[in-house]
N, C-alpha and C. Protein backbone atom coordinates (compact mmCIF):
# COMPACT_ATOMS: atom_id res chain seq x y z
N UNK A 1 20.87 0.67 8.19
CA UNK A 1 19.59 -0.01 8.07
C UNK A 1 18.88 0.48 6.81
N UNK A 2 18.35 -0.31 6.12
CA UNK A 2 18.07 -0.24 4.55
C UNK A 2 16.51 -0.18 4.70
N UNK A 3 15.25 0.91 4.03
CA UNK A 3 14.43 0.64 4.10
C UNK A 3 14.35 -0.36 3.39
N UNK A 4 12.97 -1.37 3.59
CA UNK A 4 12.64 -2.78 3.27
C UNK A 4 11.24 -2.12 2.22
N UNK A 5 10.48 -2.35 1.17
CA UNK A 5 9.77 -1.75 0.76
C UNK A 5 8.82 -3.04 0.38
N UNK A 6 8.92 -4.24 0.81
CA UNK A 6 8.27 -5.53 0.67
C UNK A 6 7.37 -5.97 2.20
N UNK A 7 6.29 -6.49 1.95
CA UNK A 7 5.56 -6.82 3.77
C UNK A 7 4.70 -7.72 3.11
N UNK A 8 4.84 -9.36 4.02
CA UNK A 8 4.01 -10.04 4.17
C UNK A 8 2.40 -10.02 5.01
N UNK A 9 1.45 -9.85 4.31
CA UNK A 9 0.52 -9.32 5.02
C UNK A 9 -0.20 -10.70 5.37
N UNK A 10 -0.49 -11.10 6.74
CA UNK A 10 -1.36 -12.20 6.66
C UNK A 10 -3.12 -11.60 7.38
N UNK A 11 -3.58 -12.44 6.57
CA UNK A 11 -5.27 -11.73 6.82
C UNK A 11 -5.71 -12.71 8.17
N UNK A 12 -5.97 -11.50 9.44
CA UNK A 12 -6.55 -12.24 10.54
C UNK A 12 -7.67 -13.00 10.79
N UNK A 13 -8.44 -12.88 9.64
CA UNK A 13 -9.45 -13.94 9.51
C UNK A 13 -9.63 -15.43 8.86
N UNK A 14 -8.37 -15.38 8.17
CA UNK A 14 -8.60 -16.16 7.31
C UNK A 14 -7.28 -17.36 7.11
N UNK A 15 -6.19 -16.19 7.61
CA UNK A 15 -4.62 -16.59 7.57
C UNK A 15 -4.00 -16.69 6.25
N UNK A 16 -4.53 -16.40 5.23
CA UNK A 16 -4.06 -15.98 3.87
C UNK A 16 -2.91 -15.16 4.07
N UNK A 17 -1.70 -15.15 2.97
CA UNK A 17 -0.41 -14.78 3.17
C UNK A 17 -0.26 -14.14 2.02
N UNK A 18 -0.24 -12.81 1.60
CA UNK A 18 0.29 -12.22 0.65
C UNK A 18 1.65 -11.02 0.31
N UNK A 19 2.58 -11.33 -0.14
CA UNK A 19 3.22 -10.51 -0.49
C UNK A 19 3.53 -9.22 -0.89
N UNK A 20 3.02 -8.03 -0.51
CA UNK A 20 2.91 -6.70 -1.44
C UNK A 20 3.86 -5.80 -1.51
N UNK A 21 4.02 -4.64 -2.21
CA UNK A 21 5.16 -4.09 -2.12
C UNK A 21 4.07 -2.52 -1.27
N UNK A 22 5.03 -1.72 -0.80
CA UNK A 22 4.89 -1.20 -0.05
C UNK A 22 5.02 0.56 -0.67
N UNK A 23 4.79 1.65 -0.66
CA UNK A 23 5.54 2.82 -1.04
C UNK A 23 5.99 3.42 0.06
N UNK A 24 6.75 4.38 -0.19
CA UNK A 24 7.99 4.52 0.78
C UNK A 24 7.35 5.62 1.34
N UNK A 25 6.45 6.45 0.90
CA UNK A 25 5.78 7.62 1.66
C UNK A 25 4.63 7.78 2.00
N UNK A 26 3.56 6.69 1.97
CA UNK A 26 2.75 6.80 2.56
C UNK A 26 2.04 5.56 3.20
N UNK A 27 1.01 5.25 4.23
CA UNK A 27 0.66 4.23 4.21
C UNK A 27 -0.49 3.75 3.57
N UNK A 28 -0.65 2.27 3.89
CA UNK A 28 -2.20 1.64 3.63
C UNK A 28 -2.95 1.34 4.84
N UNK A 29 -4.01 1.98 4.65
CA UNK A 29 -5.25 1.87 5.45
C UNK A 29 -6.30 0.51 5.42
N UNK A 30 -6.52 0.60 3.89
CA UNK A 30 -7.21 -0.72 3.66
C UNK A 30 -7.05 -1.73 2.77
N UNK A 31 -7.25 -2.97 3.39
CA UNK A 31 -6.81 -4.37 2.37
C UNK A 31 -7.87 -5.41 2.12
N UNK A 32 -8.08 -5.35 1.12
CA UNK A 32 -8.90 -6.58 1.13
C UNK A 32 -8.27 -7.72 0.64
N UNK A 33 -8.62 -9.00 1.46
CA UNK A 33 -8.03 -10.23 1.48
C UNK A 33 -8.61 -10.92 -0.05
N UNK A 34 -7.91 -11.37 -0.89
CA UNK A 34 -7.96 -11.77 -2.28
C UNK A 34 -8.75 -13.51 -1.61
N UNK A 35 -8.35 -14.07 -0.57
CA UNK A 35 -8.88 -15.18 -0.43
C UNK A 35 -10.52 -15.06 0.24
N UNK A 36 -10.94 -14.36 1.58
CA UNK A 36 -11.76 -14.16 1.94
C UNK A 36 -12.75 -12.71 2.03
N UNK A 37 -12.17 -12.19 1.11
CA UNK A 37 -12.91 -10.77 0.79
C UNK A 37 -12.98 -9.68 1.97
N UNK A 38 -12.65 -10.11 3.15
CA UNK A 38 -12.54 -9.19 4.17
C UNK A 38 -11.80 -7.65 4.10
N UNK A 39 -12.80 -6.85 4.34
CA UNK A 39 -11.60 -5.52 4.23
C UNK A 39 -11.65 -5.66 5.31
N UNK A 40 -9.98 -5.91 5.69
CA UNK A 40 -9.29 -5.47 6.49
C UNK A 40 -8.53 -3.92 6.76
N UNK A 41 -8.40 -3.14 8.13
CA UNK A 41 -7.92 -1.79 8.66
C UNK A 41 -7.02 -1.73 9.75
N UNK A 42 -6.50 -0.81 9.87
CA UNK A 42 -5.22 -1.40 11.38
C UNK A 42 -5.72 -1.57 12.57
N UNK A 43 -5.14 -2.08 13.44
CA UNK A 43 -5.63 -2.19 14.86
C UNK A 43 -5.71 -0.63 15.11
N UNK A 44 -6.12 -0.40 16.40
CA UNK A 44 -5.90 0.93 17.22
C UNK A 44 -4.39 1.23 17.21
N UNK A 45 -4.28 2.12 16.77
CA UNK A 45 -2.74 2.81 17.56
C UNK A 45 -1.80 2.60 16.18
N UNK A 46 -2.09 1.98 15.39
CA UNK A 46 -1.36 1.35 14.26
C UNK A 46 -1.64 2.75 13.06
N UNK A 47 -0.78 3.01 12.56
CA UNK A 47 -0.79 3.55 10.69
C UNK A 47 -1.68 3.00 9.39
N UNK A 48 -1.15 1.61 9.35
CA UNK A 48 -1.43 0.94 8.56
C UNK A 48 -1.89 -0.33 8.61
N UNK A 49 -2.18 -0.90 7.65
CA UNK A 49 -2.35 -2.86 7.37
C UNK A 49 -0.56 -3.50 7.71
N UNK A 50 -0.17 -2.81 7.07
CA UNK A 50 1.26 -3.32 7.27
C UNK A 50 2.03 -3.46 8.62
N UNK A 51 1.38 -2.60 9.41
CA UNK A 51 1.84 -1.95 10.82
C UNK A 51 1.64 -3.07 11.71
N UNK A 52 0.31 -3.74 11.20
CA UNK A 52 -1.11 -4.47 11.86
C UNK A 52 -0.70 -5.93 11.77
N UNK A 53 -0.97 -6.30 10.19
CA UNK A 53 -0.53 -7.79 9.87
C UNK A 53 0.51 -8.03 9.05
N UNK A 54 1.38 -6.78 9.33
CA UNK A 54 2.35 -7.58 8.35
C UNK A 54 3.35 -7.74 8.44
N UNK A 55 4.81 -8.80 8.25
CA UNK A 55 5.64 -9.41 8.76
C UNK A 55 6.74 -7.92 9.31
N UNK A 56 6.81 -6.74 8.12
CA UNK A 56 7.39 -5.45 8.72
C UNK A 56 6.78 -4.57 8.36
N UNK A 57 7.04 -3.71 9.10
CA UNK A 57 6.29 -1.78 9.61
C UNK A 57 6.20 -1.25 8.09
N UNK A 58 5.50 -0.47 7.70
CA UNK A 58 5.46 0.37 6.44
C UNK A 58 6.92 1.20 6.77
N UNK A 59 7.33 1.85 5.22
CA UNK A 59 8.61 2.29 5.11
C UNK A 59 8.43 3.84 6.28
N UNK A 60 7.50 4.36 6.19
CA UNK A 60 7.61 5.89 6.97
C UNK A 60 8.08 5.29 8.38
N UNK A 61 7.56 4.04 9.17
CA UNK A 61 7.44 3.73 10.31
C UNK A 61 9.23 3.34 10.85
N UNK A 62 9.64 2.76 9.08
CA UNK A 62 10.86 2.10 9.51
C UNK A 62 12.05 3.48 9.67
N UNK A 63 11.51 4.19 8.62
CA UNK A 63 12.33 5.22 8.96
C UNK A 63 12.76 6.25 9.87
N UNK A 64 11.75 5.96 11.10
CA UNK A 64 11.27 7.07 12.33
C UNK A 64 11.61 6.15 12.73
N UNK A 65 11.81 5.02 13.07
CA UNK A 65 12.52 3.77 14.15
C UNK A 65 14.55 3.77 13.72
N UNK A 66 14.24 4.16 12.28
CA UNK A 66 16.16 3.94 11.89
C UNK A 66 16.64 5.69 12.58
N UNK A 67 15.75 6.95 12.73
CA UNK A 67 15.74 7.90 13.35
C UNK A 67 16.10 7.62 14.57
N UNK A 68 15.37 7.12 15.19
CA UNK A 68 15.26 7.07 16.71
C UNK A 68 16.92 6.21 16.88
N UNK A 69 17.11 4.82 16.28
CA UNK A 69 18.50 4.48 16.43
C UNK A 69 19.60 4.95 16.63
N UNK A 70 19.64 6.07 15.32
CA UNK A 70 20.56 7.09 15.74
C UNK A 70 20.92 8.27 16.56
N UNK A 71 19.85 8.73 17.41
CA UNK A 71 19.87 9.26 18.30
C UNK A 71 20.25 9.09 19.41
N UNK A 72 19.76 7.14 19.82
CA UNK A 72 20.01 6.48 20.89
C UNK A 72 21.23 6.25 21.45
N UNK A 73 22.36 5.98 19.97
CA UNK A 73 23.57 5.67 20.21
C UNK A 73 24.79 6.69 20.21
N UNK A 74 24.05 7.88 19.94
CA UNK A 74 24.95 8.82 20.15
C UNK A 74 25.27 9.65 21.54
């Protein structure tokens, strides 16, 4: 499993769809929507914006889930 370092973020207010790239070690907290100016933050329980609205998990998240895989199947 390949980290993914790309996430479609869509803004819950507005439904705006943007593309961003992601860094592999840390997350994002806050986004503001380029269409409706909303800063957006994660839900409860979430890391990030990415975690929250976006099509996949920030890279730290994917990598503690490709962790956990391999543990499972062994």
């Amino acid at each position: 499993m390949n980290i993914i370092t790309q996430s479609t973020i869509t803004c819950p207010v507005c439904s705006h769809q943007e593309t961003l790239q992601m860094t592999e070690d840390s997350c994002q907290y806050f986004y503001e929507c380029p269409q409706c100016k909303t800063l957006i933050k994660p839900k409860k329980g979430d890391c990030c914006v990415f975690c929250s609205y976006g099509d996949l998990p920030c890279p730290p998240i994917q990598k503690n889930k490709k962790i956990l895989l391999k543990i499972d199947v062994k």
